[in-house]
PDB file of N, CA and C in Angstrom:
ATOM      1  N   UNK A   1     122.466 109.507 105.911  1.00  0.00           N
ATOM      2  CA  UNK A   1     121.620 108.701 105.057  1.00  0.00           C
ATOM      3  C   UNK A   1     120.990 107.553 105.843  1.00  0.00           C
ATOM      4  N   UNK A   2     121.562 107.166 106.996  1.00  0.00           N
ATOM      5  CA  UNK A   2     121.067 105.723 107.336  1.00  0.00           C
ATOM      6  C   UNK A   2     120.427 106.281 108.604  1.00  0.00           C
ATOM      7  N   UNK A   3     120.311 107.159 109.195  1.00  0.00           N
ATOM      8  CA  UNK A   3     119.414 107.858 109.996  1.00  0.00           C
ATOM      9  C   UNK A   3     117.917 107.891 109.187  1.00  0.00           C
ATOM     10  N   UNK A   4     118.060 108.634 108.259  1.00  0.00           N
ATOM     11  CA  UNK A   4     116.834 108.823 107.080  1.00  0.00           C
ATOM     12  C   UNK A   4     115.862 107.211 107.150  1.00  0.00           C
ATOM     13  N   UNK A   5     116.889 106.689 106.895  1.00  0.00           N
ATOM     14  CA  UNK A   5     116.218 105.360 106.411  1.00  0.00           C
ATOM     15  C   UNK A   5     115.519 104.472 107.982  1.00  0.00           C
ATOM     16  N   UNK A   6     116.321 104.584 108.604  1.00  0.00           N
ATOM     17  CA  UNK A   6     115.950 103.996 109.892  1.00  0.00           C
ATOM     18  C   UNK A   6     114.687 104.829 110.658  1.00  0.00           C
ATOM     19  N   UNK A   7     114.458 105.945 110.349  1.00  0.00           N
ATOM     20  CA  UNK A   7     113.442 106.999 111.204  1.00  0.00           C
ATOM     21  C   UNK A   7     112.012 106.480 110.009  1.00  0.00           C
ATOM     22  N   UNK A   8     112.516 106.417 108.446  1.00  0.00           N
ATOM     23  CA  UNK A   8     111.358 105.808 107.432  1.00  0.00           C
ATOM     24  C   UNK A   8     110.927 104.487 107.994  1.00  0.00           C
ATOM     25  N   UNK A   9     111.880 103.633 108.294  1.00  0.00           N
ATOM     26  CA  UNK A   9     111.339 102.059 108.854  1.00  0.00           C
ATOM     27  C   UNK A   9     110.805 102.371 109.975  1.00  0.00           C
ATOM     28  N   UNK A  10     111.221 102.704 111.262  1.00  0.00           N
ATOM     29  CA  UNK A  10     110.245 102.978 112.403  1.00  0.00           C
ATOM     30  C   UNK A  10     108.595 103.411 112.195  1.00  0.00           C
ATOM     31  N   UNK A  11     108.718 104.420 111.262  1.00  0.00           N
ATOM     32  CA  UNK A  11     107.200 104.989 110.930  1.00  0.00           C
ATOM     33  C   UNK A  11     106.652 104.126 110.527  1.00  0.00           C
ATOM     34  N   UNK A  12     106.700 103.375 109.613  1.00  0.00           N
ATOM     35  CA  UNK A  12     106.474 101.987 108.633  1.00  0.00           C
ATOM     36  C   UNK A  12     106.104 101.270 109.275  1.00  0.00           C
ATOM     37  N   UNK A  13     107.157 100.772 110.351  1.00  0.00           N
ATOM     38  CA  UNK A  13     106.357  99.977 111.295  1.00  0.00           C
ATOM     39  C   UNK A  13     105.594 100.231 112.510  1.00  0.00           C
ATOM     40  N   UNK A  14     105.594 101.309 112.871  1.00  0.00           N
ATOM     41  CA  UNK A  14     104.593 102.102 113.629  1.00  0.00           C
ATOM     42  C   UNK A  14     103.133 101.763 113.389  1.00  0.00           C
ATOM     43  N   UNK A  15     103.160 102.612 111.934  1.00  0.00           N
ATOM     44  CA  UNK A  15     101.755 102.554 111.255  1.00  0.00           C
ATOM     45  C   UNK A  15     101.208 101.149 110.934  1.00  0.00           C
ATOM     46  N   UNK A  16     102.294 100.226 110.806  1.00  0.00           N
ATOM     47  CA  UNK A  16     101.579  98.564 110.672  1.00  0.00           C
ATOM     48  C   UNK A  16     100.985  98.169 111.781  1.00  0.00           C
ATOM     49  N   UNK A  17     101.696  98.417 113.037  1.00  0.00           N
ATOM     50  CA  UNK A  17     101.127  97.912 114.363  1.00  0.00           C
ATOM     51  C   UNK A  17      99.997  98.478 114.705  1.00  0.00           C
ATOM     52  N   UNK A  18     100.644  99.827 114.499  1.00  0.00           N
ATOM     53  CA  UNK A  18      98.941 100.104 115.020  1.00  0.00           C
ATOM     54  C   UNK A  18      97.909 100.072 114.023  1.00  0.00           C
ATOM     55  N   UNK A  19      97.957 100.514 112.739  1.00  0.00           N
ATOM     56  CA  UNK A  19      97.078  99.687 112.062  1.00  0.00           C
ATOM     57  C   UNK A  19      96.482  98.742 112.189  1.00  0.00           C
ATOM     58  N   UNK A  20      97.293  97.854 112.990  1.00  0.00           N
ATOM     59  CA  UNK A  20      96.365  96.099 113.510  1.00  0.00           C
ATOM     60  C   UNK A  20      95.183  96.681 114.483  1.00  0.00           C
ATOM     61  N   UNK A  21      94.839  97.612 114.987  1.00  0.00           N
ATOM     62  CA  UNK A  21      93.478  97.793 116.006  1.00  0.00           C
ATOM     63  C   UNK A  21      92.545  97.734 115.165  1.00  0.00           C
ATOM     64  N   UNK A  22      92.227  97.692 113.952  1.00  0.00           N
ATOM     65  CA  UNK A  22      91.051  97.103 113.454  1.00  0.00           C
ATOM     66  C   UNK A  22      90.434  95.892 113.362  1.00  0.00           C
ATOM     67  N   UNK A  23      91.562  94.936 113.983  1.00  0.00           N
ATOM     68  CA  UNK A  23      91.276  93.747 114.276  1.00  0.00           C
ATOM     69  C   UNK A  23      90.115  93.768 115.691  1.00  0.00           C
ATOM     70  N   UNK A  24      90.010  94.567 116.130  1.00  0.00           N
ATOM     71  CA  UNK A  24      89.437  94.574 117.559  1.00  0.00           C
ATOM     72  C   UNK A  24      87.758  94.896 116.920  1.00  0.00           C
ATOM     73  N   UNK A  25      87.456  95.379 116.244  1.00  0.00           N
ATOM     74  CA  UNK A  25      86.084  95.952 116.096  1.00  0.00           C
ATOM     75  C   UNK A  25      85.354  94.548 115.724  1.00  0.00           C
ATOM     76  N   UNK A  26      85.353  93.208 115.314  1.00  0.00           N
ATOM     77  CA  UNK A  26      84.821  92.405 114.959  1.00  0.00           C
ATOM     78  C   UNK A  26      84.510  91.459 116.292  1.00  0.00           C
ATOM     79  N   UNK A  27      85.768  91.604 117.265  1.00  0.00           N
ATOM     80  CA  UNK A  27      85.462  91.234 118.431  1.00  0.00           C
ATOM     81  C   UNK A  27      85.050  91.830 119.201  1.00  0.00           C
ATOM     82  N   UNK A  28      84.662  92.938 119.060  1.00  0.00           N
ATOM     83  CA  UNK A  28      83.884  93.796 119.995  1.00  0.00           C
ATOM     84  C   UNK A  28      82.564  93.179 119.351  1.00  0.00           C
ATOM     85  N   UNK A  29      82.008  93.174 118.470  1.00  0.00           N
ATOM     86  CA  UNK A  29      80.791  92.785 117.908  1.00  0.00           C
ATOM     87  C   UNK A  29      80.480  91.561 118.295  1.00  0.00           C
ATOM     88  N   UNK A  30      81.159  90.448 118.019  1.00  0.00           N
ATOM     89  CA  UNK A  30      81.039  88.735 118.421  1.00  0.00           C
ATOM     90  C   UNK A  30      81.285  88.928 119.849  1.00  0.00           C
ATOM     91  N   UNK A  31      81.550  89.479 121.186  1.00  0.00           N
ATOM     92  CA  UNK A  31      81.747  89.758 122.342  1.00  0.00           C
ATOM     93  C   UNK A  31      80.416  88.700 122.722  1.00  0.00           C
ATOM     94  N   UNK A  32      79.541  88.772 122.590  1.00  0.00           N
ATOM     95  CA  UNK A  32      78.467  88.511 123.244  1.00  0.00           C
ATOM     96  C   UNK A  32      77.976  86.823 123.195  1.00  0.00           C
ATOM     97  N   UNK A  33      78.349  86.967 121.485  1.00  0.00           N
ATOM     98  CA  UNK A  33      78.291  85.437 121.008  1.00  0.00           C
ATOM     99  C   UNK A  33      79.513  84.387 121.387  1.00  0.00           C
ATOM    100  N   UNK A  34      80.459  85.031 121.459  1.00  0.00           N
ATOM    101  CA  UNK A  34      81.583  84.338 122.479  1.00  0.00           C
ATOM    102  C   UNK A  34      81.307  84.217 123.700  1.00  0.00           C
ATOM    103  N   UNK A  35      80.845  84.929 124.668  1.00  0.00           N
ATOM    104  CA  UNK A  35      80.404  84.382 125.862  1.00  0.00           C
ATOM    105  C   UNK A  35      79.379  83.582 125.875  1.00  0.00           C
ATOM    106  N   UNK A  36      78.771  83.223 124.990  1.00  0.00           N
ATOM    107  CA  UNK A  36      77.424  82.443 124.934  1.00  0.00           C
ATOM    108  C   UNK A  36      78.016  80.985 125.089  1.00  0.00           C
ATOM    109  N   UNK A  37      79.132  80.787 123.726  1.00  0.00           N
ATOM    110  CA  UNK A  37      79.181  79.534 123.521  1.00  0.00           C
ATOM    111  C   UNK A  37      80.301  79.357 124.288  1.00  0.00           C
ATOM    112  N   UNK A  38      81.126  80.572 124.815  1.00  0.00           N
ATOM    113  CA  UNK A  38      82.138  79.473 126.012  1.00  0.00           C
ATOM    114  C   UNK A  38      81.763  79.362 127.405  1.00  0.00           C
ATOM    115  N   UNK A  39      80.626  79.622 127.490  1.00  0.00           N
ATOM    116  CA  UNK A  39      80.163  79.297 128.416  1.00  0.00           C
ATOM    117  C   UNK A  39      78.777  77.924 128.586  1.00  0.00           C
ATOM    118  N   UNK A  40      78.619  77.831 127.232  1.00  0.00           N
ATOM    119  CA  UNK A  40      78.231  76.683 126.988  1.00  0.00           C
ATOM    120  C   UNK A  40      78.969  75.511 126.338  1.00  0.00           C
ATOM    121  N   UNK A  41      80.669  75.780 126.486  1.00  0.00           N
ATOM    122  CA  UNK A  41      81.422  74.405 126.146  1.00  0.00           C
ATOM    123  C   UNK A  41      81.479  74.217 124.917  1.00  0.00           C
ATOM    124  N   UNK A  42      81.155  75.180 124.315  1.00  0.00           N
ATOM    125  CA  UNK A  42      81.786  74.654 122.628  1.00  0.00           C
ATOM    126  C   UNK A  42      83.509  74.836 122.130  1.00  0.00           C
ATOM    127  N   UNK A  43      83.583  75.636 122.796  1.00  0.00           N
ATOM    128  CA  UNK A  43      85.226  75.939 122.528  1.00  0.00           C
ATOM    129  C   UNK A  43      85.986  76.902 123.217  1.00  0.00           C
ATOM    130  N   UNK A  44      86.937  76.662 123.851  1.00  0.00           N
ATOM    131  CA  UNK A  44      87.937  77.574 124.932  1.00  0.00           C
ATOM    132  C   UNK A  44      88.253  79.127 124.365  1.00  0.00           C
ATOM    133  N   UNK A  45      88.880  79.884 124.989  1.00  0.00           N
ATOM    134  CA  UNK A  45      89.259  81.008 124.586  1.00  0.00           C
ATOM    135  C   UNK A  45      90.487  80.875 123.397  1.00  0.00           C
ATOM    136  N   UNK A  46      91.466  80.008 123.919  1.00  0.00           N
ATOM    137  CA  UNK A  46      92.480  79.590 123.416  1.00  0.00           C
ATOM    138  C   UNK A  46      92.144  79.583 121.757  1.00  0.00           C
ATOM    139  N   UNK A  47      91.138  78.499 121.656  1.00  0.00           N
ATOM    140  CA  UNK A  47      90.925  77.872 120.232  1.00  0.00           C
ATOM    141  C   UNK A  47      90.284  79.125 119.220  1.00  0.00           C
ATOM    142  N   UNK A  48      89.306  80.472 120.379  1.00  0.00           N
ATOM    143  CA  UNK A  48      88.856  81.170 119.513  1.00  0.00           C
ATOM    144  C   UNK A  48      89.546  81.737 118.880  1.00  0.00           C
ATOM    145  N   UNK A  49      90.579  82.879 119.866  1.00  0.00           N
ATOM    146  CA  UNK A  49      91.541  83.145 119.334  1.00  0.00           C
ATOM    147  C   UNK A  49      92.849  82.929 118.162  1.00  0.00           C
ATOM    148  N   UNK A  50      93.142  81.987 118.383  1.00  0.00           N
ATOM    149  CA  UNK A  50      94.224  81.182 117.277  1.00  0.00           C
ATOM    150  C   UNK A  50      93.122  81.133 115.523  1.00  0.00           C
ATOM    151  N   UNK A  51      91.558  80.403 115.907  1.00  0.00           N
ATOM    152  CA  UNK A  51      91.064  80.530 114.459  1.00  0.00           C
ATOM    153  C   UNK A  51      90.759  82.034 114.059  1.00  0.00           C
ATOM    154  N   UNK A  52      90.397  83.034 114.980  1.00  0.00           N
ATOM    155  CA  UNK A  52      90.277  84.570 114.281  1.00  0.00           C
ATOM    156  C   UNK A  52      91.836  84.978 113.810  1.00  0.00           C
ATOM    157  N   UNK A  53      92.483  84.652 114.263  1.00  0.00           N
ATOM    158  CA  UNK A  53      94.159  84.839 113.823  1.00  0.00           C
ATOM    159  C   UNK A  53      94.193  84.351 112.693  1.00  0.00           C
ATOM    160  N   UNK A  54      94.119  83.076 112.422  1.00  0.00           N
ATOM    161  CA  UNK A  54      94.228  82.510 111.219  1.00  0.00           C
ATOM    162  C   UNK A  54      93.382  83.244 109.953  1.00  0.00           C
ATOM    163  N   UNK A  55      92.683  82.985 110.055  1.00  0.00           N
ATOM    164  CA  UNK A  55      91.273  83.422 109.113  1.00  0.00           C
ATOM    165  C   UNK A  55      91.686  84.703 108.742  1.00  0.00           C
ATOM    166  N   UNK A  56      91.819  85.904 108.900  1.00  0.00           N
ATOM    167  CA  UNK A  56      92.008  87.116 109.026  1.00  0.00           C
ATOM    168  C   UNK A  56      93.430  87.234 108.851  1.00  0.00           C
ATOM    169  N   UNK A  57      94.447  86.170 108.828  1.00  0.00           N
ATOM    170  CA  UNK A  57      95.456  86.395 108.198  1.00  0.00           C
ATOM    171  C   UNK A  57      95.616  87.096 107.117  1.00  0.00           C
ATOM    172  N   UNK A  58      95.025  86.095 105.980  1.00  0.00           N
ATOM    173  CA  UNK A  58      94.906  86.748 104.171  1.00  0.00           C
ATOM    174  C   UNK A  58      94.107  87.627 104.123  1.00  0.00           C
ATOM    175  N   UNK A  59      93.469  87.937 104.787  1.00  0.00           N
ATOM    176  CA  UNK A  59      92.532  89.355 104.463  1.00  0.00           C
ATOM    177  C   UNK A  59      92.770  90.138 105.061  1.00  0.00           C
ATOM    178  N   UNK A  60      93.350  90.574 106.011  1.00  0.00           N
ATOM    179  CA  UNK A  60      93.498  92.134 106.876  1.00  0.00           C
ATOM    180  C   UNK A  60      95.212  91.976 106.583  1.00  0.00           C
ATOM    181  N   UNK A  61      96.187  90.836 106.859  1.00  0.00           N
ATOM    182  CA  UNK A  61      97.396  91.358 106.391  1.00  0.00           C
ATOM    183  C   UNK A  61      98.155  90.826 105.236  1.00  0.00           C
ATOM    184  N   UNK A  62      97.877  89.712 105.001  1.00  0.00           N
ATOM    185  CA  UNK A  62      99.122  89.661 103.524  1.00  0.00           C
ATOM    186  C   UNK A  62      98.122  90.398 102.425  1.00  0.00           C
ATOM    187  N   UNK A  63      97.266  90.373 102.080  1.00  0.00           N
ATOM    188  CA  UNK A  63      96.508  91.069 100.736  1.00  0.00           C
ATOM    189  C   UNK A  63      96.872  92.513 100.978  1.00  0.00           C
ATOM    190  N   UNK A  64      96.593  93.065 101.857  1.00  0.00           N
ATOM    191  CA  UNK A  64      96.107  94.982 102.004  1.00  0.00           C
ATOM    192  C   UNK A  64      98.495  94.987 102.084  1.00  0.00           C
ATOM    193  N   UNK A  65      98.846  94.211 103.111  1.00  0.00           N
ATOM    194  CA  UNK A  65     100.168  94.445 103.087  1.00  0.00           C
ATOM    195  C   UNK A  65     101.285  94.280 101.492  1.00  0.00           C
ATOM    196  N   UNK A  66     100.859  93.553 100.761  1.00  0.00           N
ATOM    197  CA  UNK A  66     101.598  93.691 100.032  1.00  0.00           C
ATOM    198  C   UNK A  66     101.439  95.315  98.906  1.00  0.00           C
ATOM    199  N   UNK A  67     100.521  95.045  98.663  1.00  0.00           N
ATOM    200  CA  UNK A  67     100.281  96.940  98.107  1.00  0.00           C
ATOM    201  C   UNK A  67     100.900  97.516  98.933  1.00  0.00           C
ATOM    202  N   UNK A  68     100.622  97.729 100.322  1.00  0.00           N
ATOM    203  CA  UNK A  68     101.635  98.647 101.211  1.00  0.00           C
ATOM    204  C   UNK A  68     102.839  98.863 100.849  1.00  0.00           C
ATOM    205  N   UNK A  69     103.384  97.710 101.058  1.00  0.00           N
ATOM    206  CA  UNK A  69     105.039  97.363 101.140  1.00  0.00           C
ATOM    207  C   UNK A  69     105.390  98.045 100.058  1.00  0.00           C
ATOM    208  N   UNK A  70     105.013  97.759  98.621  1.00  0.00           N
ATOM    209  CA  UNK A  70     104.893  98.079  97.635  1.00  0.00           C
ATOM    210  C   UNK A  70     105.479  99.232  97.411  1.00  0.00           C
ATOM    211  N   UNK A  71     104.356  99.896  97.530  1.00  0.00           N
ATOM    212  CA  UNK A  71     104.257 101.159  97.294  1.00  0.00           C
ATOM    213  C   UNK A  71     105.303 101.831  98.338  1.00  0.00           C
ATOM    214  N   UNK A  72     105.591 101.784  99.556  1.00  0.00           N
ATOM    215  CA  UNK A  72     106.254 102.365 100.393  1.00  0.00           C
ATOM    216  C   UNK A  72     107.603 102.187 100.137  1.00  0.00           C
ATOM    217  N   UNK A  73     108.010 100.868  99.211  1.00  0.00           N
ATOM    218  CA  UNK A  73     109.339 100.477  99.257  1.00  0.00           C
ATOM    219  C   UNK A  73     109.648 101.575  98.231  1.00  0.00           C
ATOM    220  N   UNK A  74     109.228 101.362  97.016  1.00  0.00           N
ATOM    221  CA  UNK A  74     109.702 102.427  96.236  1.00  0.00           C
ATOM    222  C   UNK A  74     109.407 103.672  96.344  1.00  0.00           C
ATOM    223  N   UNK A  75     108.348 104.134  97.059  1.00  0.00           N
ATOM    224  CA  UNK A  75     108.665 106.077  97.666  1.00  0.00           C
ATOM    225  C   UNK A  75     109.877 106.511  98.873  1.00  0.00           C
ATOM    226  N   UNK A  76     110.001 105.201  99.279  1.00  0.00           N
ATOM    227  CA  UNK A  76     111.516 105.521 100.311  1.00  0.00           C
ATOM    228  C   UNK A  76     112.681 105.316  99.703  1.00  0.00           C
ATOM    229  N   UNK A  77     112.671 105.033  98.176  1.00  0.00           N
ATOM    230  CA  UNK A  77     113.773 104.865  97.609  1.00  0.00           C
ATOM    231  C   UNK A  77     114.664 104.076  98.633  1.00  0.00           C
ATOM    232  N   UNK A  78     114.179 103.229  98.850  1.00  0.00           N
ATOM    233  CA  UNK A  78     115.331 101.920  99.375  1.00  0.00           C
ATOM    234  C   UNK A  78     115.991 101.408  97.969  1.00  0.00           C
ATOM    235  N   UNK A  79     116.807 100.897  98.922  1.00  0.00           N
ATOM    236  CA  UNK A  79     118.314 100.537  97.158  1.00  0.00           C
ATOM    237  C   UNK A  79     117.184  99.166  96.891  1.00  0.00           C
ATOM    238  N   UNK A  80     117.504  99.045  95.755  1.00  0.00           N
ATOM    239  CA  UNK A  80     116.901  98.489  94.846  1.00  0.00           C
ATOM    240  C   UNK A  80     117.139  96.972  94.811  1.00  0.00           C
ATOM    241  N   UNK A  81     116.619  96.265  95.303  1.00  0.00           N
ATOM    242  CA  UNK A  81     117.581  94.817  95.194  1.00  0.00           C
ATOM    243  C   UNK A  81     116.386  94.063  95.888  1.00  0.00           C
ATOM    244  N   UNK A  82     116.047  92.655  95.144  1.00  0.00           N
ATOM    245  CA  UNK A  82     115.043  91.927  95.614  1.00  0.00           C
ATOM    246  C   UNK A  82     115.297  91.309  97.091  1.00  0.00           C
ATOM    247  N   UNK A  83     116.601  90.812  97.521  1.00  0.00           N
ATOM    248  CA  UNK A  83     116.784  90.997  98.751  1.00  0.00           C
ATOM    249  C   UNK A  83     115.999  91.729  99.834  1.00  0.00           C
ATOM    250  N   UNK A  84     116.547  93.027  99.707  1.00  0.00           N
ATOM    251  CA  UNK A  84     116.417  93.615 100.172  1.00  0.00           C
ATOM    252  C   UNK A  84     114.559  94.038 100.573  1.00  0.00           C
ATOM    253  N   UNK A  85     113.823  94.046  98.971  1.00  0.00           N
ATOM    254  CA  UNK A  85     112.792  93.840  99.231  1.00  0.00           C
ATOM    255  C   UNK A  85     112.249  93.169  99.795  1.00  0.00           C
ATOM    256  N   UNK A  86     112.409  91.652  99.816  1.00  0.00           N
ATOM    257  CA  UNK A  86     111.420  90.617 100.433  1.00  0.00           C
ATOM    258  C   UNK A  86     112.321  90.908 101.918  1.00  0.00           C
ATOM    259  N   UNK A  87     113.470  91.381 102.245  1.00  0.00           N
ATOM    260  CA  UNK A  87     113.294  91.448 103.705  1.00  0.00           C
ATOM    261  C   UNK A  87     112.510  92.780 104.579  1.00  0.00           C
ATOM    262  N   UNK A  88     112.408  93.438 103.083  1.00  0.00           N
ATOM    263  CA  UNK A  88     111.699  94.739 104.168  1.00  0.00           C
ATOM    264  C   UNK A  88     110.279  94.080 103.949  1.00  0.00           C
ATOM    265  N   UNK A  89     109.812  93.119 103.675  1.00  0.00           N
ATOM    266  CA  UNK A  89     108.394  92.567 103.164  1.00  0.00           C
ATOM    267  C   UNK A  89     108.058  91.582 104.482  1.00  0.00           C
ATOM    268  N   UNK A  90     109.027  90.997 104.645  1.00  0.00           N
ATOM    269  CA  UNK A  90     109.392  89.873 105.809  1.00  0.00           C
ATOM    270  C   UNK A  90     108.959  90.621 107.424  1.00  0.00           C
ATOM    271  N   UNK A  91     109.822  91.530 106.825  1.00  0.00           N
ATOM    272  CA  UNK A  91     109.797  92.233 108.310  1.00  0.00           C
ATOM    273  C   UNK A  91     108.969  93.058 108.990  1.00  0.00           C
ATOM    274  N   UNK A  92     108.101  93.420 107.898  1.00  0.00           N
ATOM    275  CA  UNK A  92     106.790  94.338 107.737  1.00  0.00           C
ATOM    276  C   UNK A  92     105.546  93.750 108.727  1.00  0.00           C
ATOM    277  N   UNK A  93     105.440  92.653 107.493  1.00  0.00           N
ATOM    278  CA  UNK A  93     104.544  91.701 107.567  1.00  0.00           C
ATOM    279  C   UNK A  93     104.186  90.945 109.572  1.00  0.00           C
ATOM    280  N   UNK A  94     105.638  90.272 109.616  1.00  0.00           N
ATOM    281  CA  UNK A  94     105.892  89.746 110.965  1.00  0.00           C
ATOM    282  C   UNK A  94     105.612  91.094 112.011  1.00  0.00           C
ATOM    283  N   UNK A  95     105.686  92.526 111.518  1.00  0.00           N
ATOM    284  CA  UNK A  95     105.304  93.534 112.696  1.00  0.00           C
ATOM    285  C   UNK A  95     103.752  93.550 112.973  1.00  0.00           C
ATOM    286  N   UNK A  96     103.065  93.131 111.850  1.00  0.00           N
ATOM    287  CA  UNK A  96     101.849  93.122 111.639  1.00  0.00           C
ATOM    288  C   UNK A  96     100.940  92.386 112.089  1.00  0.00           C
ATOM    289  N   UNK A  97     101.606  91.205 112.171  1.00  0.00           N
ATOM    290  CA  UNK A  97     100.970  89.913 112.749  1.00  0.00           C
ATOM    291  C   UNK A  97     101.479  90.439 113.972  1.00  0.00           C
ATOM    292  N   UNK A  98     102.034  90.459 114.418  1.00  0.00           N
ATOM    293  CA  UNK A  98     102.616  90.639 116.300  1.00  0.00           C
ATOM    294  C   UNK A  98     101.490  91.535 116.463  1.00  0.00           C
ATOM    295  N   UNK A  99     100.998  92.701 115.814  1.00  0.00           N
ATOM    296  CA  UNK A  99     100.507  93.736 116.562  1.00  0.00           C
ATOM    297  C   UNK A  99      99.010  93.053 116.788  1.00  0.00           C
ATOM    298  N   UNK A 100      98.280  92.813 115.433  1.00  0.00           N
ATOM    299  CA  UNK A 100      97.674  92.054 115.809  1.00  0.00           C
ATOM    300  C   UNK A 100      97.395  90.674 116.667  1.00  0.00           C
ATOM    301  N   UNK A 101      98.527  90.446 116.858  1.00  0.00           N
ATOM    302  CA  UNK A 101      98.073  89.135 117.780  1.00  0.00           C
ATOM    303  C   UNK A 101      97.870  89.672 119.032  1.00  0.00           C
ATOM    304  N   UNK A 102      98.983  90.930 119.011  1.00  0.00           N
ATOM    305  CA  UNK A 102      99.002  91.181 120.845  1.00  0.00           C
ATOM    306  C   UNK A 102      97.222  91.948 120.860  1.00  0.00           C
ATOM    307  N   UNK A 103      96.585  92.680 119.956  1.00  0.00           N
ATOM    308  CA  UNK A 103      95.375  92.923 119.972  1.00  0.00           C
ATOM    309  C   UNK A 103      94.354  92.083 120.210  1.00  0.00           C
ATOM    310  N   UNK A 104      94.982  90.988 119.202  1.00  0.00           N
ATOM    311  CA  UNK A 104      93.533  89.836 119.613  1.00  0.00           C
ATOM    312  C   UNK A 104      93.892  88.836 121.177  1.00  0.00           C
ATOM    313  N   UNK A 105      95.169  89.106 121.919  1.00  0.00           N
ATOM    314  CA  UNK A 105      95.248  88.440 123.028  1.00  0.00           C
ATOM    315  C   UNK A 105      95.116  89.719 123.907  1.00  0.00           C
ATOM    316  N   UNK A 106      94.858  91.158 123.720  1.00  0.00           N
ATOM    317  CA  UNK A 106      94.405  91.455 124.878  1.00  0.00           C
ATOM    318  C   UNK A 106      92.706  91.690 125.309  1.00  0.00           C
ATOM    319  N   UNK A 107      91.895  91.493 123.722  1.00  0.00           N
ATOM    320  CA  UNK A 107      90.660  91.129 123.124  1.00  0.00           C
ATOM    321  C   UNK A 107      90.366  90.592 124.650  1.00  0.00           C
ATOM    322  N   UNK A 108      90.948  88.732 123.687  1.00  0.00           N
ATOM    323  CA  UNK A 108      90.837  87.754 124.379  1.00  0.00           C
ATOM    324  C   UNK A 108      91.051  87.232 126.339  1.00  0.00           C
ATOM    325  N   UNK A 109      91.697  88.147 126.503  1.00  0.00           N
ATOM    326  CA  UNK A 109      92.163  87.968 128.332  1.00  0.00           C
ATOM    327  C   UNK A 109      91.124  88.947 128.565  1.00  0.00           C
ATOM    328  N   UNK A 110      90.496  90.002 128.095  1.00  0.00           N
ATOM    329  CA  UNK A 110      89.531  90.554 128.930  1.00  0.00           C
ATOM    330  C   UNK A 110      88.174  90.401 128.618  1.00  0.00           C
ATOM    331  N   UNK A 111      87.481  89.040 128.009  1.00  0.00           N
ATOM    332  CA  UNK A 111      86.397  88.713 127.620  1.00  0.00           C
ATOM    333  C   UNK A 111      86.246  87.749 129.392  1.00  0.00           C
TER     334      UNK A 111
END
């Protein structure tokens, strides 16, 4: 049983991480307009990065993630217990942001 469950969470979080590469298509687009203005001193790489992180928080992962979680928690029949939920929610979530961040910092180091 706890094989089952552990091979369901891996996939789960598989599909969150990499799910985060859609973060990349907006910076592929602004590519150009980012070199414009950091090269005209308006703002470091550092600062771009951290505000596309932010911003794109509530819209690419806590909104679309909580339906996820959702729905996935109860088709894996995980035991039932709010615990338990908000930590598989916790833990989801935090895979999500990592994947994306490591996306938007490898964006960012090769601009």
């Amino acid at each position: 049983m706890y094989i089952i469950v552990l091979v369901q969470f891996f996939f789960i979080i598989s599909c969150q991480v990499l799910g985060a590469v859609i973060a990349l298509e907006p910076l592929i687009k602004e590519q150009a307009i980012f070199i414009h203005e950091n090269v005209s001193g308006y703002y470091r790489v550092s600062s771009f990065y951290l505000a596309k992180l932010i911003i794109n928080l509530p819209l690419i992962h806590i909104i679309p993630s909580i339906i996820y979680r959702i729905i996935t928690f109860f088709l894996t029949d995980l035991r039932q217990s709010i615990e338990i939920f908000f930590l598989f929610f916790i833990t989801n979530l935090m895979a999500k942001i990592f994947g994306s961040s490591m996306c938007y910092f490898i964006a960012a180091s090769t601009l």
